[in-house]
C-alpha atoms as a PDB file:
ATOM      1  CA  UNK A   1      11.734  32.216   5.145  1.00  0.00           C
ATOM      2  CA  UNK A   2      13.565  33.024   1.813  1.00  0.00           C
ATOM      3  CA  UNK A   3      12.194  31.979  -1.456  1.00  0.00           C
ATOM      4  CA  UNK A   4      14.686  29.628  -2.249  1.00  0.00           C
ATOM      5  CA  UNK A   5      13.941  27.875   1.518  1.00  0.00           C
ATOM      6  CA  UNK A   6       9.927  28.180   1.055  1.00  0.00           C
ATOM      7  CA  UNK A   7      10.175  27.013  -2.537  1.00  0.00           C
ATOM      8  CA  UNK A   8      11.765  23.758  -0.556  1.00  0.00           C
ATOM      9  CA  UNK A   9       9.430  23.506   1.844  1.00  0.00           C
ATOM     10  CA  UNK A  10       6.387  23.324  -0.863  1.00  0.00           C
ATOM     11  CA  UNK A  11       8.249  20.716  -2.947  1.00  0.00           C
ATOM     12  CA  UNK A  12       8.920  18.803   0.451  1.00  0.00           C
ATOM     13  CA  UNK A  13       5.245  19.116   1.638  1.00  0.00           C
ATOM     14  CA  UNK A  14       3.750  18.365  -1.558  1.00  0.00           C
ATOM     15  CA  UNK A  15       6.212  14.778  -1.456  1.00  0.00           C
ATOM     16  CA  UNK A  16       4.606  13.907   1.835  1.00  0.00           C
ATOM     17  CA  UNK A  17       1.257  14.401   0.449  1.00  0.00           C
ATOM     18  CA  UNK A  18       1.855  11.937  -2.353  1.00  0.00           C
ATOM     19  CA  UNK A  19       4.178   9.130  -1.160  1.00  0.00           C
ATOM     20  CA  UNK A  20       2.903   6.696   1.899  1.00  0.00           C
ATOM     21  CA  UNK A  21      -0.402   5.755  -0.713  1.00  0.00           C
ATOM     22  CA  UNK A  22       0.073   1.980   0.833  1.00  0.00           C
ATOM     23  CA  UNK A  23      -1.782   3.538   3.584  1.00  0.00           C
ATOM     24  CA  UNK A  24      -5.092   3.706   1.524  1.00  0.00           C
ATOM     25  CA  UNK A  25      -4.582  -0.001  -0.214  1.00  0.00           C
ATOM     26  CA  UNK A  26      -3.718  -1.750   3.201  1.00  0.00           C
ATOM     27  CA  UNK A  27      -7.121   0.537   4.267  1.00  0.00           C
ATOM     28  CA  UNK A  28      -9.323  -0.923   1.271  1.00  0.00           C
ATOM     29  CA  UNK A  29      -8.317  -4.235   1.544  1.00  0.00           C
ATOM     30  CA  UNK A  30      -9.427  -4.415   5.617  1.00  0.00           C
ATOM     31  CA  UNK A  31     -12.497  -2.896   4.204  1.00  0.00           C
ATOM     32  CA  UNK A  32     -13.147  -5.676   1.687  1.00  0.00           C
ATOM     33  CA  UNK A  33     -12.509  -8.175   4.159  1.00  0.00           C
ATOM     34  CA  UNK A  34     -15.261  -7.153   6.151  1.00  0.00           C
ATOM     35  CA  UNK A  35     -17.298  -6.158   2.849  1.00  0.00           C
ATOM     36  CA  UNK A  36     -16.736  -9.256   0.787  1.00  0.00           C
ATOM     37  CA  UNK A  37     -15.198 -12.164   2.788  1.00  0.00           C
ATOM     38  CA  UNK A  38     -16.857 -11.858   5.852  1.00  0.00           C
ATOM     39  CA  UNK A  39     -20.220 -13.292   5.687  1.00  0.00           C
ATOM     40  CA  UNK A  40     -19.205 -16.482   3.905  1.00  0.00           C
ATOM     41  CA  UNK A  41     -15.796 -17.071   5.246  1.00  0.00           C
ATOM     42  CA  UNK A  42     -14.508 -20.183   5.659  1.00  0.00           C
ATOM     43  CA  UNK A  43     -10.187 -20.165   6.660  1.00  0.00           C
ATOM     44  CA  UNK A  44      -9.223 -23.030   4.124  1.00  0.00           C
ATOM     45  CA  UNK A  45     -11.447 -21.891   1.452  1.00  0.00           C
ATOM     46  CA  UNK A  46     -10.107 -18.577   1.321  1.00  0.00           C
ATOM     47  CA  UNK A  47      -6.159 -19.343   2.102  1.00  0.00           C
ATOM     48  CA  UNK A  48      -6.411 -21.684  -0.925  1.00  0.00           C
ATOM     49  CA  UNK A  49      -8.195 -18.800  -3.250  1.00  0.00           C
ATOM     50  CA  UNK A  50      -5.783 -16.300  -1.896  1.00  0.00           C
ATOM     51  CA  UNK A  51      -2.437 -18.046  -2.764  1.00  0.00           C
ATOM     52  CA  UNK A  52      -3.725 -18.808  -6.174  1.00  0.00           C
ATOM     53  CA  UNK A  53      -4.784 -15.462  -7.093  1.00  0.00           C
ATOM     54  CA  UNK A  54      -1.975 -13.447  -5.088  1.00  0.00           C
ATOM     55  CA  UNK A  55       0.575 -15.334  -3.743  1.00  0.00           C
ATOM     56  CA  UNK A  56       1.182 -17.382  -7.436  1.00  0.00           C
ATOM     57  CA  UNK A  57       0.826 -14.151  -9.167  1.00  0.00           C
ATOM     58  CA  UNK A  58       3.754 -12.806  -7.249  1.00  0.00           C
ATOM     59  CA  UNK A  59       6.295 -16.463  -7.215  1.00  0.00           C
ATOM     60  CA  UNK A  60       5.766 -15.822 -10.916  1.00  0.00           C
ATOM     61  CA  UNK A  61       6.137 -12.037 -11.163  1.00  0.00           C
ATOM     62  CA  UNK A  62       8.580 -11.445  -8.171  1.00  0.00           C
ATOM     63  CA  UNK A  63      10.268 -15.116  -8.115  1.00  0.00           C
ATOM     64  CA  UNK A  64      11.141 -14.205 -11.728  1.00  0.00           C
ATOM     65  CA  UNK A  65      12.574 -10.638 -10.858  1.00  0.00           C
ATOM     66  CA  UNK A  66      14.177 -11.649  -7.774  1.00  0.00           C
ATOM     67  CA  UNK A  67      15.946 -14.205  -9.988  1.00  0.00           C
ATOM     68  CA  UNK A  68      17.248 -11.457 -12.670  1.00  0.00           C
ATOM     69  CA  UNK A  69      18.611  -9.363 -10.331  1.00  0.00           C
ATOM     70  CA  UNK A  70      20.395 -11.653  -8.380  1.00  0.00           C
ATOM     71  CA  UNK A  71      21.697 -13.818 -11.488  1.00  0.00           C
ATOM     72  CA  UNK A  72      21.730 -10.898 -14.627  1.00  0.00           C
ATOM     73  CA  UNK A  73      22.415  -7.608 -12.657  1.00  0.00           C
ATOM     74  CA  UNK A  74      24.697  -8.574  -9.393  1.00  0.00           C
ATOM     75  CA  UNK A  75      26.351 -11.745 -11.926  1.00  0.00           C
ATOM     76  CA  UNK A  76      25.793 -13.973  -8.469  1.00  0.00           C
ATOM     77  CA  UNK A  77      26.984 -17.652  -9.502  1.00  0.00           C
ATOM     78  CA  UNK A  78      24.463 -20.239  -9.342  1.00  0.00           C
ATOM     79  CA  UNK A  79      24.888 -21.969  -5.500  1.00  0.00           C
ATOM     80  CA  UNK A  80      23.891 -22.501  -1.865  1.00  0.00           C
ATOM     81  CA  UNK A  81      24.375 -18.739  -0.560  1.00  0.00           C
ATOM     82  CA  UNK A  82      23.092 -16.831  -4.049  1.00  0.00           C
ATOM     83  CA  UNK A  83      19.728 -19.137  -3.733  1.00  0.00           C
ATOM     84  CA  UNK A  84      19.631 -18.140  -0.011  1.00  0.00           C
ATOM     85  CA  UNK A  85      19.597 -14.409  -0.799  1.00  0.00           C
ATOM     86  CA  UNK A  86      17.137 -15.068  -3.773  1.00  0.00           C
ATOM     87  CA  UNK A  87      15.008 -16.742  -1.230  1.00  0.00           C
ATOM     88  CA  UNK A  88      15.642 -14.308   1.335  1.00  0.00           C
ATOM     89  CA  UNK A  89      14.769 -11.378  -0.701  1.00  0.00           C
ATOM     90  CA  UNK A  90      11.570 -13.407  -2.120  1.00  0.00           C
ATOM     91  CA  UNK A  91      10.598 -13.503   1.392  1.00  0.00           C
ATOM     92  CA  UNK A  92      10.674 -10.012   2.391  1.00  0.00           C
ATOM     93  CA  UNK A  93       9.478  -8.510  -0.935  1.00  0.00           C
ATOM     94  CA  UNK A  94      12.253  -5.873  -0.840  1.00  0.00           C
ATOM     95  CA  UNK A  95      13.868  -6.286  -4.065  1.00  0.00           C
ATOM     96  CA  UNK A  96      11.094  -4.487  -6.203  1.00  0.00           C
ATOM     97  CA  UNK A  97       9.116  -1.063  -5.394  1.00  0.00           C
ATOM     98  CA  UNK A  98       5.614  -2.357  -3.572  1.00  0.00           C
ATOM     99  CA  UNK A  99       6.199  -6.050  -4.022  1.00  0.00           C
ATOM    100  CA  UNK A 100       7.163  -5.745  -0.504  1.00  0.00           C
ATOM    101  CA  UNK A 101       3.427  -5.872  -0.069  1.00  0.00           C
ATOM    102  CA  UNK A 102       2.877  -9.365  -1.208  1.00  0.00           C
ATOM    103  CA  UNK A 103       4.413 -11.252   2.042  1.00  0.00           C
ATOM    104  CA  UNK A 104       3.146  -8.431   4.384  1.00  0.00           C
ATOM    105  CA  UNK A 105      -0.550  -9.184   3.136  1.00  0.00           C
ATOM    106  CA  UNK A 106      -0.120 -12.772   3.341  1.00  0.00           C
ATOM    107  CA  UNK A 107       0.447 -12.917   6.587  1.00  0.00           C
ATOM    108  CA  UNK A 108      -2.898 -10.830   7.329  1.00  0.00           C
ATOM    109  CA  UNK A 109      -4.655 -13.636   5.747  1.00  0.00           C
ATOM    110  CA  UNK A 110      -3.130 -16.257   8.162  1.00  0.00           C
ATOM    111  CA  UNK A 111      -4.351 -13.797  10.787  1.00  0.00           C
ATOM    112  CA  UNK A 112      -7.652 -14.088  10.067  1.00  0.00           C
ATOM    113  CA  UNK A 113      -9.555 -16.154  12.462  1.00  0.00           C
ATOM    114  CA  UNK A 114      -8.297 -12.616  14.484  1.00  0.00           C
ATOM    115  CA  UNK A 115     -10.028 -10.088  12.523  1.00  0.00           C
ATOM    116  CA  UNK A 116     -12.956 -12.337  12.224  1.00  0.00           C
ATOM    117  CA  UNK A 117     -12.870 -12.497  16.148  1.00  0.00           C
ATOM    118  CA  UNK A 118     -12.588  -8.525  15.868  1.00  0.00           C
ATOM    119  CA  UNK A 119     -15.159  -7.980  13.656  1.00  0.00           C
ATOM    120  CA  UNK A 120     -17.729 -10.287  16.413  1.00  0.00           C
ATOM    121  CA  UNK A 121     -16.353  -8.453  19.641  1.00  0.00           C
ATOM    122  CA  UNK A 122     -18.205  -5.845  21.505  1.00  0.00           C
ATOM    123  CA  UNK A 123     -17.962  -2.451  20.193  1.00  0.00           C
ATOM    124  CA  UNK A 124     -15.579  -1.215  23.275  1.00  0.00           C
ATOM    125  CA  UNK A 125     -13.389  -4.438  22.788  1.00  0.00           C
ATOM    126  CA  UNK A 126     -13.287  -3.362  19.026  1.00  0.00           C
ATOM    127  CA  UNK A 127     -12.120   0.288  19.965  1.00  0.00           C
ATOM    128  CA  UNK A 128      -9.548  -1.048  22.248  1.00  0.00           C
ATOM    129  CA  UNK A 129      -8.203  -3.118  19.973  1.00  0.00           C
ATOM    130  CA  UNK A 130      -7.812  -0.403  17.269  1.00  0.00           C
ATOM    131  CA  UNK A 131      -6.607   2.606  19.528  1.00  0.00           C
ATOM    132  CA  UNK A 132      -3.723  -0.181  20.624  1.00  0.00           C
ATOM    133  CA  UNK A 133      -2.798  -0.726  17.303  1.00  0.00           C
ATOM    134  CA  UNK A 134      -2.882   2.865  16.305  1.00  0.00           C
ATOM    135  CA  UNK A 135      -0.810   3.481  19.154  1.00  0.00           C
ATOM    136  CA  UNK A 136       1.558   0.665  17.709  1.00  0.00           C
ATOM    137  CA  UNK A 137       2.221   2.385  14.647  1.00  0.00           C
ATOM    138  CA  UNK A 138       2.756   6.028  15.479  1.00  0.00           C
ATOM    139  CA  UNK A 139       6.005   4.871  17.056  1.00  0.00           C
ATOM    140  CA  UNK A 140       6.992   1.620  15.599  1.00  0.00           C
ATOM    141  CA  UNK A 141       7.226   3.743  12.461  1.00  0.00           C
ATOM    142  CA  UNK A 142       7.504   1.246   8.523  1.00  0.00           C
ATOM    143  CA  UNK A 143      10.847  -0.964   8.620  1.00  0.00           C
ATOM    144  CA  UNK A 144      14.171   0.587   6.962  1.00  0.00           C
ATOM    145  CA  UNK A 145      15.247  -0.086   3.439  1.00  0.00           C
ATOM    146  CA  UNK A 146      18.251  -1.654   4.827  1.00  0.00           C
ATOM    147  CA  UNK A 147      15.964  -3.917   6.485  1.00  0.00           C
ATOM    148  CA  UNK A 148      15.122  -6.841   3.748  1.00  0.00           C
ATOM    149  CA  UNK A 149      14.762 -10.086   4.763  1.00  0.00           C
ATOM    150  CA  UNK A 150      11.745 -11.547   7.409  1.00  0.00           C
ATOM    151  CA  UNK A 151      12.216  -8.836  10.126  1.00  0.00           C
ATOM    152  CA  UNK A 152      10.235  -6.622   7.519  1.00  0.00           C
ATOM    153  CA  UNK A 153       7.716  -8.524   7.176  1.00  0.00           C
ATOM    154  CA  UNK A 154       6.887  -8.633  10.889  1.00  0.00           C
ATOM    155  CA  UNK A 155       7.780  -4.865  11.271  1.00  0.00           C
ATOM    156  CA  UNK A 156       5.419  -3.906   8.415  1.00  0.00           C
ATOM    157  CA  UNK A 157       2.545  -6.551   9.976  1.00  0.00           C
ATOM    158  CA  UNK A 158       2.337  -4.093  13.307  1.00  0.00           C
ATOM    159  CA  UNK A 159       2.592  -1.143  11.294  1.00  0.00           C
ATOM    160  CA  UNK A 160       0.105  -1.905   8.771  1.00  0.00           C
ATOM    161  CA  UNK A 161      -2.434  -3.829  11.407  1.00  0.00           C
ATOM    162  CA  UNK A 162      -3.942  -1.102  12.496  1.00  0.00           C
ATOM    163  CA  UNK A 163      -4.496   0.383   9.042  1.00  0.00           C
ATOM    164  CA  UNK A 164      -6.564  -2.871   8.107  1.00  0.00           C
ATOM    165  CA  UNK A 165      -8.574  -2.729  11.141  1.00  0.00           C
ATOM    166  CA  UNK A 166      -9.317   0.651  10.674  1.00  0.00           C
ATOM    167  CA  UNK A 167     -10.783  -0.621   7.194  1.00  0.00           C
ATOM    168  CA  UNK A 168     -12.574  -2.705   8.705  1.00  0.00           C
ATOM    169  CA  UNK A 169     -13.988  -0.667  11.600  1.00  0.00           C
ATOM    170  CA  UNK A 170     -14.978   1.212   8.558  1.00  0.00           C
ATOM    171  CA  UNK A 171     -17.253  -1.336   6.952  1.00  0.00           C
ATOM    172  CA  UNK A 172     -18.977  -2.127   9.772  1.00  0.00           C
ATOM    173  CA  UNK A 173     -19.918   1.358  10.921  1.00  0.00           C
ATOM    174  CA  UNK A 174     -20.169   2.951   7.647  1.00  0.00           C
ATOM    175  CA  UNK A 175     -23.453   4.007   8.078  1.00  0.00           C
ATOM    176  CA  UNK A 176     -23.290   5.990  11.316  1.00  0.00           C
ATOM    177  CA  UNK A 177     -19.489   7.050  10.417  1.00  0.00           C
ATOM    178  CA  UNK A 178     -20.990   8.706   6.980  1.00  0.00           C
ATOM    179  CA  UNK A 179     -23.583  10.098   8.959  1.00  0.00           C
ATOM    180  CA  UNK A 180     -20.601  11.838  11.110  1.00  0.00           C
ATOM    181  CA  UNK A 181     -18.693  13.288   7.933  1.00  0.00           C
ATOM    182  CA  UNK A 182     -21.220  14.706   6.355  1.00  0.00           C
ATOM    183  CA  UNK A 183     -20.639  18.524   6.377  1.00  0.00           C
ATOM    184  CA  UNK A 184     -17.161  17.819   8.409  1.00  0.00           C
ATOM    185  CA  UNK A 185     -14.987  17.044   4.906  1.00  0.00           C
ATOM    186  CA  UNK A 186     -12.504  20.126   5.375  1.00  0.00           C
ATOM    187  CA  UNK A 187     -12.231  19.420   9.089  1.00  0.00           C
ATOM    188  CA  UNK A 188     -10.682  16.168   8.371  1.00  0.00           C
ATOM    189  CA  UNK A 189      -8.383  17.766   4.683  1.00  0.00           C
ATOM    190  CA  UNK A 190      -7.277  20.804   7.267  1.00  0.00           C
ATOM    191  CA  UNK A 191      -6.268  18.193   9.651  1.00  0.00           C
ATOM    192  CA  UNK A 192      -4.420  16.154   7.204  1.00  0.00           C
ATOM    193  CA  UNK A 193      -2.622  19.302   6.031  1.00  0.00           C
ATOM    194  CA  UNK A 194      -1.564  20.319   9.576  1.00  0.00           C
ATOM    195  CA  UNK A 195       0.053  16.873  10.079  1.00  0.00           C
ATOM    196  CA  UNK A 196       1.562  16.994   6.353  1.00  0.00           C
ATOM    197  CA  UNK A 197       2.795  20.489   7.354  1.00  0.00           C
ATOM    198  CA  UNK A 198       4.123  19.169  10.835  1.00  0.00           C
ATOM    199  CA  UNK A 199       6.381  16.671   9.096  1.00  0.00           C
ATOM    200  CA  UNK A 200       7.769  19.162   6.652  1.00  0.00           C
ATOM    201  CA  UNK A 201       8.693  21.478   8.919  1.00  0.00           C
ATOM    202  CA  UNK A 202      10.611  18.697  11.266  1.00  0.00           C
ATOM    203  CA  UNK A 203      12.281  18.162   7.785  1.00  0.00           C
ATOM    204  CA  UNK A 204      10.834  14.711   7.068  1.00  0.00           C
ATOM    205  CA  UNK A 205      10.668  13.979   3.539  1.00  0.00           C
ATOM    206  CA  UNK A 206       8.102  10.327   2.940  1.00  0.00           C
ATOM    207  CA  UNK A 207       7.272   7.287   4.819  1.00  0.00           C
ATOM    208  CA  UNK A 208       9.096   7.365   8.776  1.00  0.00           C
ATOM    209  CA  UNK A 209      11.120   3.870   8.085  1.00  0.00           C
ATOM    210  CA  UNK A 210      13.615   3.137  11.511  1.00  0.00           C
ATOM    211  CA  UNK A 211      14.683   0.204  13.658  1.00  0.00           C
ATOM    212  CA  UNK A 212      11.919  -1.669  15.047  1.00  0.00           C
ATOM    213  CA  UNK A 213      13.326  -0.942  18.654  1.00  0.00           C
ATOM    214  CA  UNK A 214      14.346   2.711  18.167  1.00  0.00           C
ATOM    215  CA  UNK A 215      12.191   5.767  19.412  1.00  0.00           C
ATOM    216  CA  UNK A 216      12.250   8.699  16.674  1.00  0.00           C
ATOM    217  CA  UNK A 217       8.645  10.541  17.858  1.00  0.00           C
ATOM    218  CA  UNK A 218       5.625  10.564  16.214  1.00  0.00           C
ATOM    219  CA  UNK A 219       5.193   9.268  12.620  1.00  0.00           C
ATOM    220  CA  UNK A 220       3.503  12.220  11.161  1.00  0.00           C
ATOM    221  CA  UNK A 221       2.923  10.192   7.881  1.00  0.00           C
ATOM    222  CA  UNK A 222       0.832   7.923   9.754  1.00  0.00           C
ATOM    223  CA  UNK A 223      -1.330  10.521  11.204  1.00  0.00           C
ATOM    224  CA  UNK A 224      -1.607  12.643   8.112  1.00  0.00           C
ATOM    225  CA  UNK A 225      -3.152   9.497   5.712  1.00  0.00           C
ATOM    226  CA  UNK A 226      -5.491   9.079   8.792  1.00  0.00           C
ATOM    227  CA  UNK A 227      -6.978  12.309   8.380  1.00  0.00           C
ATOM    228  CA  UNK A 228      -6.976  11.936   4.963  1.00  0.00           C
ATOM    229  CA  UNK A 229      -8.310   8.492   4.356  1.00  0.00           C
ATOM    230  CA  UNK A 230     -11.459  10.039   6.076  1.00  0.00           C
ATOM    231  CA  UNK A 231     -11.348  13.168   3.909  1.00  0.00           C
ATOM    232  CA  UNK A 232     -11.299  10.981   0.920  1.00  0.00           C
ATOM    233  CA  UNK A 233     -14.146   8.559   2.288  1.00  0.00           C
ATOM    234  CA  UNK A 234     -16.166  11.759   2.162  1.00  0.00           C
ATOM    235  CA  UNK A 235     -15.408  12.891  -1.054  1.00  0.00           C
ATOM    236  CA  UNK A 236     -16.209   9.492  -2.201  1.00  0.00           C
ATOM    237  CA  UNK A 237     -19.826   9.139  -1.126  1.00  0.00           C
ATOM    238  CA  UNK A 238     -20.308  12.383  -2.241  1.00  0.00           C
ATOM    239  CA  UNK A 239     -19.411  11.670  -5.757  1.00  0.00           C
ATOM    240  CA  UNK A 240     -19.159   8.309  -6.577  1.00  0.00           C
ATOM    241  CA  UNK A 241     -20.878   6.193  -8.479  1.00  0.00           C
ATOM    242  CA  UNK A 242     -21.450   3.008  -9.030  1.00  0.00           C
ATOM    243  CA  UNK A 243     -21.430   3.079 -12.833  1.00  0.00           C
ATOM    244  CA  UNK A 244     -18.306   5.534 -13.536  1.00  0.00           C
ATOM    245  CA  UNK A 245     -16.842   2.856 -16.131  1.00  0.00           C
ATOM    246  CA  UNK A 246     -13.190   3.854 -15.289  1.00  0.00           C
ATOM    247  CA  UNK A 247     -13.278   3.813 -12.046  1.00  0.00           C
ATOM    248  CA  UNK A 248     -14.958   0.261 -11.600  1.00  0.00           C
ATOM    249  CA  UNK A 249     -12.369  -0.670 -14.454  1.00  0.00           C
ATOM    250  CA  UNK A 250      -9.707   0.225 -11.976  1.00  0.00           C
ATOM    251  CA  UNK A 251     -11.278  -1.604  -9.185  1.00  0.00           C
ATOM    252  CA  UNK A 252     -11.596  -4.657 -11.275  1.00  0.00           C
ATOM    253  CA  UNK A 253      -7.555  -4.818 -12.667  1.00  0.00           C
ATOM    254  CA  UNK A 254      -6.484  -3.415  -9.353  1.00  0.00           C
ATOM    255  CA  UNK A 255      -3.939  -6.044  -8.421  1.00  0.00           C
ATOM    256  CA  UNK A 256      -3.160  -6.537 -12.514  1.00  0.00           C
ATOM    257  CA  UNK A 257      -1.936  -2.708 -11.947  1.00  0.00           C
ATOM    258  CA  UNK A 258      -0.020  -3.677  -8.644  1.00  0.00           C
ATOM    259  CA  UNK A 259       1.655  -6.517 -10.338  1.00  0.00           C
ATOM    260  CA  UNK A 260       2.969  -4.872 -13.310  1.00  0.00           C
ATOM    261  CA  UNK A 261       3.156  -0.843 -11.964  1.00  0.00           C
ATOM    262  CA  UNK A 262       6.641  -1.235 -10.495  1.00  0.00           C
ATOM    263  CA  UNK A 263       7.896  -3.095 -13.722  1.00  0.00           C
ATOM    264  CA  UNK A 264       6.926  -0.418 -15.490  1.00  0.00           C
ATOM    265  CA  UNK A 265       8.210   2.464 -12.893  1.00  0.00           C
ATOM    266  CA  UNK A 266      11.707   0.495 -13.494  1.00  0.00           C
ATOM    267  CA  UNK A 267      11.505   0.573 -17.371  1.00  0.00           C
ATOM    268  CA  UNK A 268      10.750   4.193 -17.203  1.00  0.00           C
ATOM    269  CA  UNK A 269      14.158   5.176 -15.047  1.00  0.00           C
ATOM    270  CA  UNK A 270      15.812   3.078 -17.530  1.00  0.00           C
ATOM    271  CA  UNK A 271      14.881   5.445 -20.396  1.00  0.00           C
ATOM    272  CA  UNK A 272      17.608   7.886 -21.889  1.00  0.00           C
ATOM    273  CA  UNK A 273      15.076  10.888 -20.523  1.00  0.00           C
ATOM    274  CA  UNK A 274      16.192  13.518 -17.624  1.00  0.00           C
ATOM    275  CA  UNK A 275      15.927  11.455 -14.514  1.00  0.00           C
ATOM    276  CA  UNK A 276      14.751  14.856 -12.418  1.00  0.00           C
ATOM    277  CA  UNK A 277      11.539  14.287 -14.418  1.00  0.00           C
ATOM    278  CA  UNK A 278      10.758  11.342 -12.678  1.00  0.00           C
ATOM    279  CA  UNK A 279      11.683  12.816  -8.958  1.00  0.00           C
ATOM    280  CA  UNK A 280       8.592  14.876  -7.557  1.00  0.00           C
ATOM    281  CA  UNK A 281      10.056  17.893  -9.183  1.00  0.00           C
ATOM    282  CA  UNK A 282       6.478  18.979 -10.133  1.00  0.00           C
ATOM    283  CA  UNK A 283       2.706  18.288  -9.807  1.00  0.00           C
ATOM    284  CA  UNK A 284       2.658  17.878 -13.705  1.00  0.00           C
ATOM    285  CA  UNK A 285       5.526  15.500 -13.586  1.00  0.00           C
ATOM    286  CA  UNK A 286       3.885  13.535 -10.596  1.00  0.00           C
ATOM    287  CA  UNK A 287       0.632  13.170 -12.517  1.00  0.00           C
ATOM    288  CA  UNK A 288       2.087  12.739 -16.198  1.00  0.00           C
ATOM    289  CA  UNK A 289       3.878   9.482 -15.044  1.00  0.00           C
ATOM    290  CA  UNK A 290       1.054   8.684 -13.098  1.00  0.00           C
ATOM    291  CA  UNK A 291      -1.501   8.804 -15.384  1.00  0.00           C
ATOM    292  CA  UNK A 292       1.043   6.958 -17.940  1.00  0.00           C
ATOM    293  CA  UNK A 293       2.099   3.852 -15.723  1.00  0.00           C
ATOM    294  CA  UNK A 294      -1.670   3.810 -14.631  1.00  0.00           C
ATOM    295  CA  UNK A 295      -3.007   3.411 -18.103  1.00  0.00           C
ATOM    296  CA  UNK A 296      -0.384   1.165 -19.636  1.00  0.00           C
ATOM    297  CA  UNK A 297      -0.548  -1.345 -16.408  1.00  0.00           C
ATOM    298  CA  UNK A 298      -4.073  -1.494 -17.297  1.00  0.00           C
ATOM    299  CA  UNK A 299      -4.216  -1.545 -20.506  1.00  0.00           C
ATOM    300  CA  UNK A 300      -1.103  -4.719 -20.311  1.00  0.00           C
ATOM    301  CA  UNK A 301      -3.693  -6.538 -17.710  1.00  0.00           C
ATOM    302  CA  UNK A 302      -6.531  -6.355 -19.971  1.00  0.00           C
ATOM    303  CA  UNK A 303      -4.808  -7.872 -22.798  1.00  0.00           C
ATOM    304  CA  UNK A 304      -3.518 -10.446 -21.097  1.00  0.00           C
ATOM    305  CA  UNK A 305      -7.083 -11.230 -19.481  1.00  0.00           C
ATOM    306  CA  UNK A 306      -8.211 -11.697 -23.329  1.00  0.00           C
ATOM    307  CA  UNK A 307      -5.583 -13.328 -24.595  1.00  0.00           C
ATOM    308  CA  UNK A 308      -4.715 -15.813 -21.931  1.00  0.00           C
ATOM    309  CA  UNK A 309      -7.912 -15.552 -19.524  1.00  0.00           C
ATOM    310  CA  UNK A 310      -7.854 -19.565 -18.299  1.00  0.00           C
ATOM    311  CA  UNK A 311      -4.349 -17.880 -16.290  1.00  0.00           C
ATOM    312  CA  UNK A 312      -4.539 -14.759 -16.326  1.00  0.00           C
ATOM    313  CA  UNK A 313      -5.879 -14.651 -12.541  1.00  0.00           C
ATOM    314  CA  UNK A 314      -2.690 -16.608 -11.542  1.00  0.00           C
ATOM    315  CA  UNK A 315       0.054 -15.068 -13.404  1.00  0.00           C
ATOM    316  CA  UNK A 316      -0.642 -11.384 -12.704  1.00  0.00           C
ATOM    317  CA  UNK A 317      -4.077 -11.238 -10.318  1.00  0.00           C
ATOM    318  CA  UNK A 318      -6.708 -10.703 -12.673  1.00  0.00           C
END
């Protein structure tokens, strides 16, 4: 391998390791279910709470977007077939980095009386469940970009499913699947590297995206943030705790961050600054803006917590 093709391969390998993150927030929020919801859930109660502190949040946020770019940036006249793409893009969540999340999450919620039956089956029924859905989404792979309207929803529902029962499965064995990673940590990092190192090598570069009906393999992505979201689940009992003030201010303005993150990721490229800066062209790069559009989201969700706190909740989540 020559320098210039291993210096390639690094820069490739380190992108896989960074981009598919969804993985871990579809994880934590199957988790929570279980965690939070579970014990006094009740379908109507939580629908209601849910489209008032998510689904308003992004009408507001996304409807608002969605409208710019179709009206401001494409110059689309105001009539039938420009409020049909507005509404079909609202729908699918593909006209803004991550807001794609939104309508795929929603739809988990209406599935609910599901994972509730899940979380009250047998363990085997549980397991079967889960391997199926695993199964699912090492070859139905995340929909393509050219894929926007309510085909991606669906496609990203059986991708993500299995990735919210797993958080789930989580929760409710936590106990005796801490036990089990105890000691094992590197097993689980070493595996996650392997699959990381798979993908590079089959020149992947990010997320697997196809046609729902194609076959393309194994999604390597997939199986790499598996090993990983375990690696990390060690690490995190290991270290944590429960009064780190910035990471329980994280947690707290968590969807105040994934509200206003991408807005911020979009005024950044707009900038009169190299562009290669922003592109994975380094780990300092990577973790400069990170650190930057992590702290300013936050900081722009706090103040609007104190200034307008009666809506905060319902205009950006928190």
């Amino acid at each position: 391998m020559s320098l210039t093709s291993a210096g390639d391969f690094w820069k490739k390998f380190f992108e896989n390791l960074v981009i598919g993150g969804s993985f871990f927030f579809v994880f934590i929020s199957g988790f929570l279910f279980h965690h939070v919801f579970y014990h006094k859930f009740e379908y109507g109660s939580f629908l209601r709470k849910k489209f008032a502190n998510v689904v308003l949040p992004y009408l507001f946020l996304g409807g608002s977007l969605d409208f710019l770019r179709v009206y401001v940036f494409m110059d689309h006249q105001l009539d039938y077939d420009s409020l049909f793409l507005w509404g079909r893009w609202l729908i699918s969540g593909n006209f803004m980095l991550a807001y794609w999340y939104i309508p795929f999450v929603f739809c988990i919620y209406l599935l609910s009386p599901f994972f509730i039956s899940y979380i009250e089956s047998r363990f085997r029924v549980q397991l079967s469940w889960l391997v199926f859905f695993v199964l699912v989404s090492l070859f139905v792979h995340r929909p393509e970009a050219a894929n926007t309207y309510e085909v991606a929803v669906l496609h990203n529902l059986l991708y993500f499913s299995s990735v919210y029962l797993l958080g789930i499965a989580v929760a409710l064995y936590r106990k005796e699947l801490f036990s089990f990673l105890a000691g094992r940590e590197l097993w689980f990092l070493a595996a996650g590297l392997c699959a990381a190192a798979i993908e590079t090598f089959n020149g992947k570069s990010g997320n697997y995206s196809k046609d729902i009906w194609a076959y393309e393999g194994v999604d390597w992505q997939y199986v790499q943030k598996f090993f990983l979201c375990f690696f990390y689940l060690s690490l995190f009992k290991k270290y944590a705790r429960p009064d780190w003030f910035l990471l329980n201010k994280v947690a707290t303005t968590s969807f105040g961050i994934f509200f206003i993150h991408p807005i911020l990721l979009m005024l950044l490229l707009k900038l009169p600054f190299d562009q290669d800066f922003y592109r994975l062209n380094g780990i300092g790069s990577v973790f400069i803006v990170a650190f930057l559009v992590l702290g300013a989201s936050m900081g722009i969700a706090l103040l609007i917590k104190k200034f307008i706190p009666r809506y905060s909740r319902n205009l950006i989540g928190y």
